[in-house]
C-alpha atoms as a PDB file:
ATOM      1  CA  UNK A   1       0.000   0.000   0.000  1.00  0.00           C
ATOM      2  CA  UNK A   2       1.271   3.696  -0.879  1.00  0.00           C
ATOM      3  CA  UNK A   3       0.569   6.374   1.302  1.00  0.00           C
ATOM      4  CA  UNK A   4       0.712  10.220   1.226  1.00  0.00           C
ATOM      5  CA  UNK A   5       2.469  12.401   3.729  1.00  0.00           C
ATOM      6  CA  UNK A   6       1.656  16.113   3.725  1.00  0.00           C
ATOM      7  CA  UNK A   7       4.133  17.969   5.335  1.00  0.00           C
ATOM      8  CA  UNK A   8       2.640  21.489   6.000  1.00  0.00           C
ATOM      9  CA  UNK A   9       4.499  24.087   7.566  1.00  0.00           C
ATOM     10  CA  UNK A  10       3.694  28.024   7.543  1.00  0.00           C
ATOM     11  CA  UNK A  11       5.473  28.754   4.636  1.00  0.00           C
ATOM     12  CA  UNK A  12       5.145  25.725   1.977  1.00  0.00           C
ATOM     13  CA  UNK A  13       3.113  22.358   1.902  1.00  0.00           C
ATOM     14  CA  UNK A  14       4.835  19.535   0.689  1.00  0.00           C
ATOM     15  CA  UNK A  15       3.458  16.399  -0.138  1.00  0.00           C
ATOM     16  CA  UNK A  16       4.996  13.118  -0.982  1.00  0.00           C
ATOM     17  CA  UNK A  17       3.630   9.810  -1.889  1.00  0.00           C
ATOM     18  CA  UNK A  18       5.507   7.408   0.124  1.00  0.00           C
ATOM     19  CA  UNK A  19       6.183   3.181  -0.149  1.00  0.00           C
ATOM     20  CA  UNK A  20       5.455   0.875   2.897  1.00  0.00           C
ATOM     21  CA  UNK A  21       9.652   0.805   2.883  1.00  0.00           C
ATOM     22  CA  UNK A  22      10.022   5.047   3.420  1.00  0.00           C
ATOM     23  CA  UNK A  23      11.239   5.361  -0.283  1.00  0.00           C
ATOM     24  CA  UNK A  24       9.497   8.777  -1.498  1.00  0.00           C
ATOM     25  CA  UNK A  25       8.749   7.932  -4.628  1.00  0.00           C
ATOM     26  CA  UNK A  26       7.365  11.550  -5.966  1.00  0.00           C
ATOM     27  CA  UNK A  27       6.566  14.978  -4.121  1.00  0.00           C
ATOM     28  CA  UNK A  28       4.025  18.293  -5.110  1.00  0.00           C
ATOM     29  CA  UNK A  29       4.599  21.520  -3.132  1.00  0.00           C
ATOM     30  CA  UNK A  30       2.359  24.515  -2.698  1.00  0.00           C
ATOM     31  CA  UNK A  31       2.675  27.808  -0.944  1.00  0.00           C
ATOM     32  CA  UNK A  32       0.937  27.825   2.811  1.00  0.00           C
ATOM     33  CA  UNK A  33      -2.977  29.550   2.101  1.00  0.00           C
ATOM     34  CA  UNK A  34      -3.481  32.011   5.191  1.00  0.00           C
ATOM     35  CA  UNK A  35      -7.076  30.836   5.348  1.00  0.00           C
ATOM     36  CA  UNK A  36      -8.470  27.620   6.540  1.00  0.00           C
ATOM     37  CA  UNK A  37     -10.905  26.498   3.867  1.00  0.00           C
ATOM     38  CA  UNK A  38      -8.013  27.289   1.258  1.00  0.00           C
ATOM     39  CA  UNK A  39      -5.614  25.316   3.132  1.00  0.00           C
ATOM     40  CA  UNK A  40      -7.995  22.667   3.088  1.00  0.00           C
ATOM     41  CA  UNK A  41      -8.190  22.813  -0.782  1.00  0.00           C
ATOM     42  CA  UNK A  42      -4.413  23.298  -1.203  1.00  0.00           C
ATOM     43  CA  UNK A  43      -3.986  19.843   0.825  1.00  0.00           C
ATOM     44  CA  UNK A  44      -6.753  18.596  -1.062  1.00  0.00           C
ATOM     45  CA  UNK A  45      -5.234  18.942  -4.047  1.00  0.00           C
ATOM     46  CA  UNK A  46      -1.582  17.587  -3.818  1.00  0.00           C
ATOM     47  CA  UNK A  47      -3.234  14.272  -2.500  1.00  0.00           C
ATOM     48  CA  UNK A  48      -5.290  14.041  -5.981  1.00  0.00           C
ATOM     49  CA  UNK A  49      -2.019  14.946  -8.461  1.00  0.00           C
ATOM     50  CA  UNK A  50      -0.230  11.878  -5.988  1.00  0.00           C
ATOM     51  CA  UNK A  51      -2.771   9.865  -5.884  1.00  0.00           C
ATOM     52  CA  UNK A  52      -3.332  10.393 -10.192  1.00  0.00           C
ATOM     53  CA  UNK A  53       0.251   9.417 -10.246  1.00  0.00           C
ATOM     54  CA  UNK A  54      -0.155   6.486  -8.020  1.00  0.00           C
ATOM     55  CA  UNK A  55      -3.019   5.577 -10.685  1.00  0.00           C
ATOM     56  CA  UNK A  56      -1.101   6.140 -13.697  1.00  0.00           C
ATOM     57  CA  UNK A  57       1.654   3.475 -12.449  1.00  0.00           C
ATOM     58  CA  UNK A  58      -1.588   0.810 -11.404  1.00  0.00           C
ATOM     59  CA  UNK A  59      -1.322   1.301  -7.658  1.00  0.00           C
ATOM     60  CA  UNK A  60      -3.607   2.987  -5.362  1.00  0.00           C
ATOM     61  CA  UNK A  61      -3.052   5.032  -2.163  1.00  0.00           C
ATOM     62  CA  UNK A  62      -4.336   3.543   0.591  1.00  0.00           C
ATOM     63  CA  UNK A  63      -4.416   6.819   3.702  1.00  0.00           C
ATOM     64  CA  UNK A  64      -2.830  10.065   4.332  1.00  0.00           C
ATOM     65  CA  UNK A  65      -0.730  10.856   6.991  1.00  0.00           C
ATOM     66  CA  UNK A  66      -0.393  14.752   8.004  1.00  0.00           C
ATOM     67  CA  UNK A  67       2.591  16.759   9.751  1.00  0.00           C
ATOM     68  CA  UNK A  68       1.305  20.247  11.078  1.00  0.00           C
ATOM     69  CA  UNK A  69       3.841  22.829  12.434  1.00  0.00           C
ATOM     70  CA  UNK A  70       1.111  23.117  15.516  1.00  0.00           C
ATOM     71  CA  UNK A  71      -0.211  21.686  18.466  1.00  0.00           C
ATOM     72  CA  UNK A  72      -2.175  18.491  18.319  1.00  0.00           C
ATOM     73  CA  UNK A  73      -4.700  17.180  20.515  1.00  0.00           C
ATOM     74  CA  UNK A  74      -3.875  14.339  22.481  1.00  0.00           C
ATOM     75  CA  UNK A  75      -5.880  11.907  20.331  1.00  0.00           C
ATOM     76  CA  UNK A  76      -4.819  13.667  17.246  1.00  0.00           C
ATOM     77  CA  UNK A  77      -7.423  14.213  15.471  1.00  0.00           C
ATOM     78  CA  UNK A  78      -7.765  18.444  15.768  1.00  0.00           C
ATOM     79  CA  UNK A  79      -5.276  20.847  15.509  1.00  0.00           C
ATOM     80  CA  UNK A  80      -5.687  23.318  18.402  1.00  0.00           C
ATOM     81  CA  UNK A  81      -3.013  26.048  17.125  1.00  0.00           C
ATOM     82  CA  UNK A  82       0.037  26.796  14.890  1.00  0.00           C
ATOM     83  CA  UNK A  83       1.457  30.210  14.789  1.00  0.00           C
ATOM     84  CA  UNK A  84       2.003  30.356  11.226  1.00  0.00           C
ATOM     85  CA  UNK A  85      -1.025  28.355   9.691  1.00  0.00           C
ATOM     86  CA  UNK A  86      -4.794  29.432   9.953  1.00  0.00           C
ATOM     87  CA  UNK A  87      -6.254  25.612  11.958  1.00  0.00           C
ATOM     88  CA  UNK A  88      -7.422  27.424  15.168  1.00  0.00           C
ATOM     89  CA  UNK A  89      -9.055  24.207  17.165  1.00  0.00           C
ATOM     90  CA  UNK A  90     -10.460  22.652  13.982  1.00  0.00           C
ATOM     91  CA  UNK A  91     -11.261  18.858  13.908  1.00  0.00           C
ATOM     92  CA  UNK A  92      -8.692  18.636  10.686  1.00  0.00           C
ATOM     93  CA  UNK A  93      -8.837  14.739  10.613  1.00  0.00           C
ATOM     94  CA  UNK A  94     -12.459  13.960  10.144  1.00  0.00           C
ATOM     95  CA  UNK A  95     -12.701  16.925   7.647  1.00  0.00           C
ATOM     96  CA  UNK A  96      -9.930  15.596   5.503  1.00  0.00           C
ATOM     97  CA  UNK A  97     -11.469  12.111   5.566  1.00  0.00           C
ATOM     98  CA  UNK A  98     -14.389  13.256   4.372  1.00  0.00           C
ATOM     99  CA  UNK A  99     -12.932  15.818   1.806  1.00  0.00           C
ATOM    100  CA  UNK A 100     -10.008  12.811   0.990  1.00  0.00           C
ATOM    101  CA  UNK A 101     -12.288   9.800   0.745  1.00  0.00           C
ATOM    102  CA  UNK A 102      -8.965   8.219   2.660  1.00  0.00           C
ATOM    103  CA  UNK A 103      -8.165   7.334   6.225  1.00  0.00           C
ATOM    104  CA  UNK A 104      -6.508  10.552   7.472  1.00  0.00           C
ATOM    105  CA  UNK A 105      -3.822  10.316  10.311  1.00  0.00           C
ATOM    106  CA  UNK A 106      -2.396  13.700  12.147  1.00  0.00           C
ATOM    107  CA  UNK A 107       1.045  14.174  13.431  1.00  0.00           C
ATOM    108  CA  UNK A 108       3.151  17.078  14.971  1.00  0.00           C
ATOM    109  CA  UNK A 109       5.588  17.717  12.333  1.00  0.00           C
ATOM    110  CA  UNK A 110       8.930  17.505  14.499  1.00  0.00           C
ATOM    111  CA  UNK A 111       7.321  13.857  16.052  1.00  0.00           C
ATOM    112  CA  UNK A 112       6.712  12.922  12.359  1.00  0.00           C
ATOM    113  CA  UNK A 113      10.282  14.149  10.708  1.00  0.00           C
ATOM    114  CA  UNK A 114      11.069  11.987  14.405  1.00  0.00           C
ATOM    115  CA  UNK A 115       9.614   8.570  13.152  1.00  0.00           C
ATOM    116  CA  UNK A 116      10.813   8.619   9.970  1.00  0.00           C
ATOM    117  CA  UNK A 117      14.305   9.102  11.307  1.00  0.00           C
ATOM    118  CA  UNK A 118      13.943   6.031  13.592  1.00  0.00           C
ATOM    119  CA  UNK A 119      12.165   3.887  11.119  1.00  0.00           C
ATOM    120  CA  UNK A 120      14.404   4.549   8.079  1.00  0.00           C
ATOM    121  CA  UNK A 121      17.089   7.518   8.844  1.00  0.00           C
ATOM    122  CA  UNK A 122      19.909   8.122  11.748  1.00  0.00           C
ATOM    123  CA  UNK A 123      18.238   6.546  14.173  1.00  0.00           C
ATOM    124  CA  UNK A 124      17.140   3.339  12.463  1.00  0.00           C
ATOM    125  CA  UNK A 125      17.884   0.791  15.353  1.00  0.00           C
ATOM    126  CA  UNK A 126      17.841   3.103  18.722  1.00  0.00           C
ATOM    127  CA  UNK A 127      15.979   1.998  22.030  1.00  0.00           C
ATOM    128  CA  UNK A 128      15.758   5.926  22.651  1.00  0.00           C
ATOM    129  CA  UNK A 129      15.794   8.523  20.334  1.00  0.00           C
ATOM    130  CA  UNK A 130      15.716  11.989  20.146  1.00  0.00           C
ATOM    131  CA  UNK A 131      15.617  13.997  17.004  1.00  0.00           C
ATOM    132  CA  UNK A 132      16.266  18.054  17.873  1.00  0.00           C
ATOM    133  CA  UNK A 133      15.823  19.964  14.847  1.00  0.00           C
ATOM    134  CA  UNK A 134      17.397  23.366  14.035  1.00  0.00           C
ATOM    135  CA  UNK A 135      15.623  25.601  11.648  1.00  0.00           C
ATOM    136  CA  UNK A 136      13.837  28.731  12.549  1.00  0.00           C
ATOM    137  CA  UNK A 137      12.986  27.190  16.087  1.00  0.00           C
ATOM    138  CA  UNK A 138      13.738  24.416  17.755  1.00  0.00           C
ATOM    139  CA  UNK A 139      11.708  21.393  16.861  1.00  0.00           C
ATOM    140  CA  UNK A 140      11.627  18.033  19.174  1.00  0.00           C
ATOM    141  CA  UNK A 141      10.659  14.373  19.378  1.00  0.00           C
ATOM    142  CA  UNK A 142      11.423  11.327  21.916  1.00  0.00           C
ATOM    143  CA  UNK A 143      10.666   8.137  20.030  1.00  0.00           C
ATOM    144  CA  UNK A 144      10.867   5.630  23.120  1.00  0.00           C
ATOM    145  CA  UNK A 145      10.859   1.195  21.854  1.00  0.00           C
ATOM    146  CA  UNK A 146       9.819   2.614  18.563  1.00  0.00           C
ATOM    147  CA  UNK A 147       6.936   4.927  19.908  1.00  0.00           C
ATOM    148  CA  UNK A 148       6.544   8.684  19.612  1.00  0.00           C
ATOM    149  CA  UNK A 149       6.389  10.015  23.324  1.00  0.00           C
ATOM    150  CA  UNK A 150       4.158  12.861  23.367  1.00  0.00           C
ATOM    151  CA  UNK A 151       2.895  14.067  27.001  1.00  0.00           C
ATOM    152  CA  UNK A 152      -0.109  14.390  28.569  1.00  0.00           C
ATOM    153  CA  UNK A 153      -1.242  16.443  26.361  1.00  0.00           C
ATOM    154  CA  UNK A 154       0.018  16.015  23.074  1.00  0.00           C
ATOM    155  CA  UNK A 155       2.966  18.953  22.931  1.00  0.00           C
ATOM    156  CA  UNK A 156       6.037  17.096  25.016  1.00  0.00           C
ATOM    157  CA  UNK A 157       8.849  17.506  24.272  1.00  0.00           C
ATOM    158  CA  UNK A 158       9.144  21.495  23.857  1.00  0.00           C
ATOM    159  CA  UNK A 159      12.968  22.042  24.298  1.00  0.00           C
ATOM    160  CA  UNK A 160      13.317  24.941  22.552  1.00  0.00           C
ATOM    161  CA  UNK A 161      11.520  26.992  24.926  1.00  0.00           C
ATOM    162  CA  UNK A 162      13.144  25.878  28.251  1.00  0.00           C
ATOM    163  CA  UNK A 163      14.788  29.168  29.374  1.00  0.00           C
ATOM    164  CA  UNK A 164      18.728  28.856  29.175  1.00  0.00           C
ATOM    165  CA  UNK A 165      19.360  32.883  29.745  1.00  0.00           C
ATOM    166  CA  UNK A 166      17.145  34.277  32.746  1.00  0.00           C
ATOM    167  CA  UNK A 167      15.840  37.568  31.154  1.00  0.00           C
ATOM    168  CA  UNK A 168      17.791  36.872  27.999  1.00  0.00           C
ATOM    169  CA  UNK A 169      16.590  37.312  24.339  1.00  0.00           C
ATOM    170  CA  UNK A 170      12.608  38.116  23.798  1.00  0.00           C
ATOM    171  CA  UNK A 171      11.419  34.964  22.405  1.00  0.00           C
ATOM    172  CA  UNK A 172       8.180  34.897  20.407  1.00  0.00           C
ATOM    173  CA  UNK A 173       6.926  32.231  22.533  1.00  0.00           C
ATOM    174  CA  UNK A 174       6.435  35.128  25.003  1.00  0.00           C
ATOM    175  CA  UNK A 175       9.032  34.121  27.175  1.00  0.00           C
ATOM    176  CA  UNK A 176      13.228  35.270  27.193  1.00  0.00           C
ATOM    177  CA  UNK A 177      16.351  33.517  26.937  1.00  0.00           C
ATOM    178  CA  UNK A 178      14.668  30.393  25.728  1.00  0.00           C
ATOM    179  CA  UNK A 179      17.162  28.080  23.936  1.00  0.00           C
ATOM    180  CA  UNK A 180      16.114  28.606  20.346  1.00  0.00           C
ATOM    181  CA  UNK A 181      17.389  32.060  20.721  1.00  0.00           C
ATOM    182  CA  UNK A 182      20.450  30.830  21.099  1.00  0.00           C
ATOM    183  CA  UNK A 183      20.752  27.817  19.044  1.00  0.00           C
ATOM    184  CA  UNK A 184      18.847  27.604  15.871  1.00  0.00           C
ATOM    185  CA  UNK A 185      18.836  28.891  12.413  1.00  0.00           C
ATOM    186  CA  UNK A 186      17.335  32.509  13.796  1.00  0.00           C
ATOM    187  CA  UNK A 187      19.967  32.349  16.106  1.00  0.00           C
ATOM    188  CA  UNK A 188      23.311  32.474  14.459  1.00  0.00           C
ATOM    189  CA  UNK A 189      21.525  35.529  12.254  1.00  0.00           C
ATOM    190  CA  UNK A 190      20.810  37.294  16.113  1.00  0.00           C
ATOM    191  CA  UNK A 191      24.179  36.229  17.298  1.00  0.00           C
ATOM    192  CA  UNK A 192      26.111  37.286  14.074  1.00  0.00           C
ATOM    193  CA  UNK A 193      24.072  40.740  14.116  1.00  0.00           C
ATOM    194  CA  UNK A 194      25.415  41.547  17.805  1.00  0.00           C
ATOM    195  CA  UNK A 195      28.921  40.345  17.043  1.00  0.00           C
ATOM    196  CA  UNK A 196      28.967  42.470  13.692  1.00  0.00           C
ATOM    197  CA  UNK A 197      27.314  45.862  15.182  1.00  0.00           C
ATOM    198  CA  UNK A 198      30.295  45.298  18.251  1.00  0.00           C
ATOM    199  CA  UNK A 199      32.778  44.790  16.400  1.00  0.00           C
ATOM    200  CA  UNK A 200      35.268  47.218  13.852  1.00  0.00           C
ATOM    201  CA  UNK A 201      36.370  44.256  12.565  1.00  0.00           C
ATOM    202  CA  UNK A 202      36.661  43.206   8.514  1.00  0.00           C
ATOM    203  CA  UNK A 203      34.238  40.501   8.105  1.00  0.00           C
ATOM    204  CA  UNK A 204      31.693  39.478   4.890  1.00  0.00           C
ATOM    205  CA  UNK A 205      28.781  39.677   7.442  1.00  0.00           C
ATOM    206  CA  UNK A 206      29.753  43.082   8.014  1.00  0.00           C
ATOM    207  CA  UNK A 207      29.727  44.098   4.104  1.00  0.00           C
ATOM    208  CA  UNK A 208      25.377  43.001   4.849  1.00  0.00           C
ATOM    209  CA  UNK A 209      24.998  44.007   7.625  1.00  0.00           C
ATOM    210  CA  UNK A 210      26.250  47.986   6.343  1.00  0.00           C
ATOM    211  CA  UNK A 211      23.673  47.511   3.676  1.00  0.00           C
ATOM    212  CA  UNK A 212      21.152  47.083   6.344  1.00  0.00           C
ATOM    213  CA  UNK A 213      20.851  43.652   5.109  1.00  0.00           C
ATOM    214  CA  UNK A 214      19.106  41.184   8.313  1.00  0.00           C
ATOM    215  CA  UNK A 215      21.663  38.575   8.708  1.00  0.00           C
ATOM    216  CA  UNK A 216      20.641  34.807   8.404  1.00  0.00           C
ATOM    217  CA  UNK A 217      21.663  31.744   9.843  1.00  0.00           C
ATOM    218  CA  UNK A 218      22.530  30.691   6.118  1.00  0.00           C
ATOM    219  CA  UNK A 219      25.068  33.722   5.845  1.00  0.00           C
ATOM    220  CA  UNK A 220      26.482  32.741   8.866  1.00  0.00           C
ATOM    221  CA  UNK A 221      27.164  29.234   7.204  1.00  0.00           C
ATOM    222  CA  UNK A 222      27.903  30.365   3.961  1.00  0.00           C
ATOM    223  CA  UNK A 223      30.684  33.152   5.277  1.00  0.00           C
ATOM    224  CA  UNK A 224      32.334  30.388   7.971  1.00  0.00           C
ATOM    225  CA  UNK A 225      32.544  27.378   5.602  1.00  0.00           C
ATOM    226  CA  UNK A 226      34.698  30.454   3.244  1.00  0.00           C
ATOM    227  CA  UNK A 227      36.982  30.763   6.875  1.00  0.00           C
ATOM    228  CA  UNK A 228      35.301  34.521   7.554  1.00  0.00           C
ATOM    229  CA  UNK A 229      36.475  34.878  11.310  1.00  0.00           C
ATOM    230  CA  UNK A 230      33.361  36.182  12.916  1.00  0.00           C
ATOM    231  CA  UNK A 231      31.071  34.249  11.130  1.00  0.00           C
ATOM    232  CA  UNK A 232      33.313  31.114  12.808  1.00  0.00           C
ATOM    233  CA  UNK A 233      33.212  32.914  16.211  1.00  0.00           C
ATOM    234  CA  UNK A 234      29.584  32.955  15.567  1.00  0.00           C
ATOM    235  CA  UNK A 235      29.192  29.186  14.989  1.00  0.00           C
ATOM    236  CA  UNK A 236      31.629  28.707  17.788  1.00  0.00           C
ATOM    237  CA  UNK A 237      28.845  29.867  20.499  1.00  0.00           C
ATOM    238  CA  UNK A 238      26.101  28.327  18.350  1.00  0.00           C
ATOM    239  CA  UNK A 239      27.563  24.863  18.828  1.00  0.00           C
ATOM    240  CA  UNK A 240      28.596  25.589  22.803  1.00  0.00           C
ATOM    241  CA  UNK A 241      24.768  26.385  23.105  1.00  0.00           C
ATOM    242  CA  UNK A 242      23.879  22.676  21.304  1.00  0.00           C
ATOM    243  CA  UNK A 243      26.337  20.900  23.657  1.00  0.00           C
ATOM    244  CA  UNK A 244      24.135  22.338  26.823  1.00  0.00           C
ATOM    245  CA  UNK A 245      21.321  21.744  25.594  1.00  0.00           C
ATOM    246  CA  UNK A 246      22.421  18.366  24.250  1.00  0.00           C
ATOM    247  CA  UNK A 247      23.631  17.631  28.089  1.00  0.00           C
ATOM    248  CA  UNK A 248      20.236  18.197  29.298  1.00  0.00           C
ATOM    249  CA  UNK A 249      18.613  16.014  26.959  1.00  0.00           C
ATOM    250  CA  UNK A 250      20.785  13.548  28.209  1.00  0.00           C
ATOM    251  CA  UNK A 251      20.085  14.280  31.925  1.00  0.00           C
ATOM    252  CA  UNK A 252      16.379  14.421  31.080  1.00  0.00           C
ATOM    253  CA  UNK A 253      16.121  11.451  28.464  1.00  0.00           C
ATOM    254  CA  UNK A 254      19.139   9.573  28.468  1.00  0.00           C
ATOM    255  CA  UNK A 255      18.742   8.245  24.824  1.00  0.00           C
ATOM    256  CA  UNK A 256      21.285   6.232  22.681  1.00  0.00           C
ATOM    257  CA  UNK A 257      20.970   8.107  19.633  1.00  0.00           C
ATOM    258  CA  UNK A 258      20.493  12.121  19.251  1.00  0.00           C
ATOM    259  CA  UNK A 259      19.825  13.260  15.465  1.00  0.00           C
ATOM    260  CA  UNK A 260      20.474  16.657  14.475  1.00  0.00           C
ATOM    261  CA  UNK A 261      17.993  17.435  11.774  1.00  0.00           C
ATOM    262  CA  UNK A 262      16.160  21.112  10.290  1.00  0.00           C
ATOM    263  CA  UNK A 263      17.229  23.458   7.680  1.00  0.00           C
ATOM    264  CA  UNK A 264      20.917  24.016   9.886  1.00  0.00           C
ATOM    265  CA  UNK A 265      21.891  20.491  10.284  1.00  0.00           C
ATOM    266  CA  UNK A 266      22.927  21.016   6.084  1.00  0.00           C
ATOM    267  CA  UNK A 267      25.851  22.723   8.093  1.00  0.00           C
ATOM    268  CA  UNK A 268      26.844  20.623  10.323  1.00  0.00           C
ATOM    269  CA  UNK A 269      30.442  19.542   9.973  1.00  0.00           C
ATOM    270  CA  UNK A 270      31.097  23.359  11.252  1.00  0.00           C
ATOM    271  CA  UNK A 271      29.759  23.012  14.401  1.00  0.00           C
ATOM    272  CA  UNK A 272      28.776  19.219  15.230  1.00  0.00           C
ATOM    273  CA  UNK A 273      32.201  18.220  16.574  1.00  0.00           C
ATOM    274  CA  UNK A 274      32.891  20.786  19.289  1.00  0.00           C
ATOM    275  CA  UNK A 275      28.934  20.384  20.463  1.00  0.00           C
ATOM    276  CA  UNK A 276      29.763  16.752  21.096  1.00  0.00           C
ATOM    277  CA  UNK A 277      32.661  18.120  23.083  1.00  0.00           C
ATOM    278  CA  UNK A 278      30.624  20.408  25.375  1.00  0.00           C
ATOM    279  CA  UNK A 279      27.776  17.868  25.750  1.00  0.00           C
ATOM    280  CA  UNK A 280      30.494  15.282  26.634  1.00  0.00           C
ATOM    281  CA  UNK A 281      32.022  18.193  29.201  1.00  0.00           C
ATOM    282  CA  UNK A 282      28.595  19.040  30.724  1.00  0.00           C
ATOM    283  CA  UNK A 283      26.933  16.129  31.091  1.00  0.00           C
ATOM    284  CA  UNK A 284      26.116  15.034  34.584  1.00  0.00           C
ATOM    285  CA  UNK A 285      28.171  12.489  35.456  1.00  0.00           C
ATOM    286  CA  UNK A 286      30.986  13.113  33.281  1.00  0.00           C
ATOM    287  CA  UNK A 287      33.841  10.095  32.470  1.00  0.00           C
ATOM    288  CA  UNK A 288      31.467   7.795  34.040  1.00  0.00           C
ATOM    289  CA  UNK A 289      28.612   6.884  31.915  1.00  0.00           C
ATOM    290  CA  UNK A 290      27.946   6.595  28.507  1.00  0.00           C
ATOM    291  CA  UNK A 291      27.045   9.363  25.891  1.00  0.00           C
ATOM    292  CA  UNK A 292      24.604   9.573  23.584  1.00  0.00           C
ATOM    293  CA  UNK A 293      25.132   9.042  19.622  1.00  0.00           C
ATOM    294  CA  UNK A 294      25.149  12.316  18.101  1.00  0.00           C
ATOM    295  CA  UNK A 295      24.120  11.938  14.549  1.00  0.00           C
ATOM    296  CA  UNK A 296      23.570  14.367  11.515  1.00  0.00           C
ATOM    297  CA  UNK A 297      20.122  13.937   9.823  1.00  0.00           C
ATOM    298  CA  UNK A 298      19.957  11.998   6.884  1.00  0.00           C
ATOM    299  CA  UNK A 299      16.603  12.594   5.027  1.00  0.00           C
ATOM    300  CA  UNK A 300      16.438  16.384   5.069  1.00  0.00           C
ATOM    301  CA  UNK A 301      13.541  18.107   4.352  1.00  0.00           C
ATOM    302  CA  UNK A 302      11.702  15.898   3.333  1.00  0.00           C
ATOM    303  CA  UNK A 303      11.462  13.658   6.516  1.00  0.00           C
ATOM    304  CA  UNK A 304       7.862  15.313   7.762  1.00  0.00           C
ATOM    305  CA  UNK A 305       6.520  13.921   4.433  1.00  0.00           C
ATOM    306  CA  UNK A 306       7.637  10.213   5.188  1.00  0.00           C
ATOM    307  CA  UNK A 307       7.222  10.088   8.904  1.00  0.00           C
ATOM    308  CA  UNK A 308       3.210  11.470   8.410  1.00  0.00           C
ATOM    309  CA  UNK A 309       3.051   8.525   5.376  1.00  0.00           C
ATOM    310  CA  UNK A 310       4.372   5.850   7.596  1.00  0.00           C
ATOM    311  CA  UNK A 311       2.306   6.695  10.222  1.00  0.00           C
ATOM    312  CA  UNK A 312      -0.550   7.004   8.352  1.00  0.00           C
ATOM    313  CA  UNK A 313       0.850   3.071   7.192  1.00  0.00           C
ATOM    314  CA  UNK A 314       1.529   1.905  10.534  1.00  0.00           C
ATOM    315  CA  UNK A 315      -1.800   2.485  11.880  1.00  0.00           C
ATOM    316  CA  UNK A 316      -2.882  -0.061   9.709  1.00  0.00           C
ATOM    317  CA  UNK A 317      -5.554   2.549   7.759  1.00  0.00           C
END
């Protein structure tokens, strides 16, 4: 049986239909609608081109699994909120079904990019995983025995907003000093942006910044990996930041495997060594117990679409 995963995020929704194995064997995208019924539609409509193409090679897809950047309710079958889409405590999965004609499954996107990382990416094999990935935010799952762990109520684990900096950087969430600020895509643009304005310093982040250009965690990449000096001081405190918080997953979780995934783990030889070395340095219990697997992602972007599919396969829909 083929399924669909719909991967849908505030900016773009991706779709991908998806074999029983995790191979994606084709993909649509479509720009994020800002209201509900035409997100509906959007969603609507990259399941009909897959399915077509599903047709057109004489199979058939059998559900469809979706990954919301949002909160789910515990039974997942609503999404209560997402910042960046228009679902405000909307009972997505029996609308779909009946808009779909398919078995509908709903997932949190981080929890599904999560699965599909344990089932077929980084952390094929682990007992306890946790996938942390870095893009504008900090997204999170804990796959425990091969099961997403998800709270009480639906939102655990939400490590991105555990406060690191008392009174530090405002953080959307409403809160400061919460570790995304400090450790995610959004981040090294913040971090490069105070380094730049404090410094006199020659540096190709300062030639944007003079322009009055905002500063992005993908300059910050781009201008290290070319050996620009405070672009590589900037990725320097980005990665002590990921070792801290990589010791308190351990203290909290204790997992065998840790995957690094989101739009900055493309980056990762810059920074992934010396974060080992702080979380190895910082850990409680140093020299006397064993560390966690730190692993680079290894399906990208499009691991929301597969995890949502096999889930959607799993649940035997």
């Amino acid at each position: 049986m083929l399924t669909v995963g719909v991967d849908i995020g505030g900016t773009t929704v991706k779709a991908g239909l998806v074999a029983a194995d995790g191979t994606l064997l084709a993909s649509r995208v479509a720009a994020t609608p800002r209201q509900s019924s035409e997100l509906d539609g959007t969603v609507a409509k990259l399941v009909a081109h897959l399915s077509d193409e599903a047709r057109s090679a004489g199979r058939e897809v059998g559900a469809v699994g979706l990954a919301v950047a949002g909160f789910v309710d515990p039974d997942r079958r609503a999404v209560s909120f997402g910042a960046h889409l228009p679902w405000r405590d909307e009972p997505v999965v029996d609308r779909m079904t009946d808009r779909l004609g398919l078995p509908v499954t709903l997932e949190h996107d981080a929890n599904a990019a999560g699965l599909a990382e344990h089932r077929v990416g980084a952390a094929a094999g682990a007992r306890v995983a946790v996938l942390v990935a870095l893009g504008t935010g900090i997204g999170a799952a804990l796959v425990i025995d091969g099961h997403v762990f998800r709270g009480a109520f639906g939102v655990a684990p939400e490590l991105g907003h555990v406060v690191v900096v008392p009174d530090g950087r405002p953080c959307p969430c409403g809160k400061r000093g919460c570790l995304e600020r400090y450790c995610s895509g959004t981040a090294l643009g913040a971090s490069a942006d105070e380094l730049v304005s404090a410094s006199e310093d020659f540096s190709t982040l300062r030639v944007a910044w003079e322009r009055g250009l905002p500063l992005s965690g993908r300059d910050v990449a781009h201008a290290a990996a070319g050996g620009d000096h405070l672009a590589l001081r900037v990725v320097a405190d980005f990665a002590a930041w990921l070792g801290r918080g990589l010791a308190m997953v351990a203290d909290t979780f204790d997992p065998d495997v840790v995957v690094i995934g989101g739009e900055v783990s493309a980056s990762s030889e810059l920074y992934l060594d010396d974060a080992r070395a702080v979380y190895a340095d910082e850990v409680t219990g140093r020299g006397h117990r064993r560390l966690a697997d730190v692993r680079a992602a290894v399906l990208g972007g499009d691991a929301g679409m597969i995890g949502a599919a096999l889930d959607a396969g799993e649940r035997g829909l």
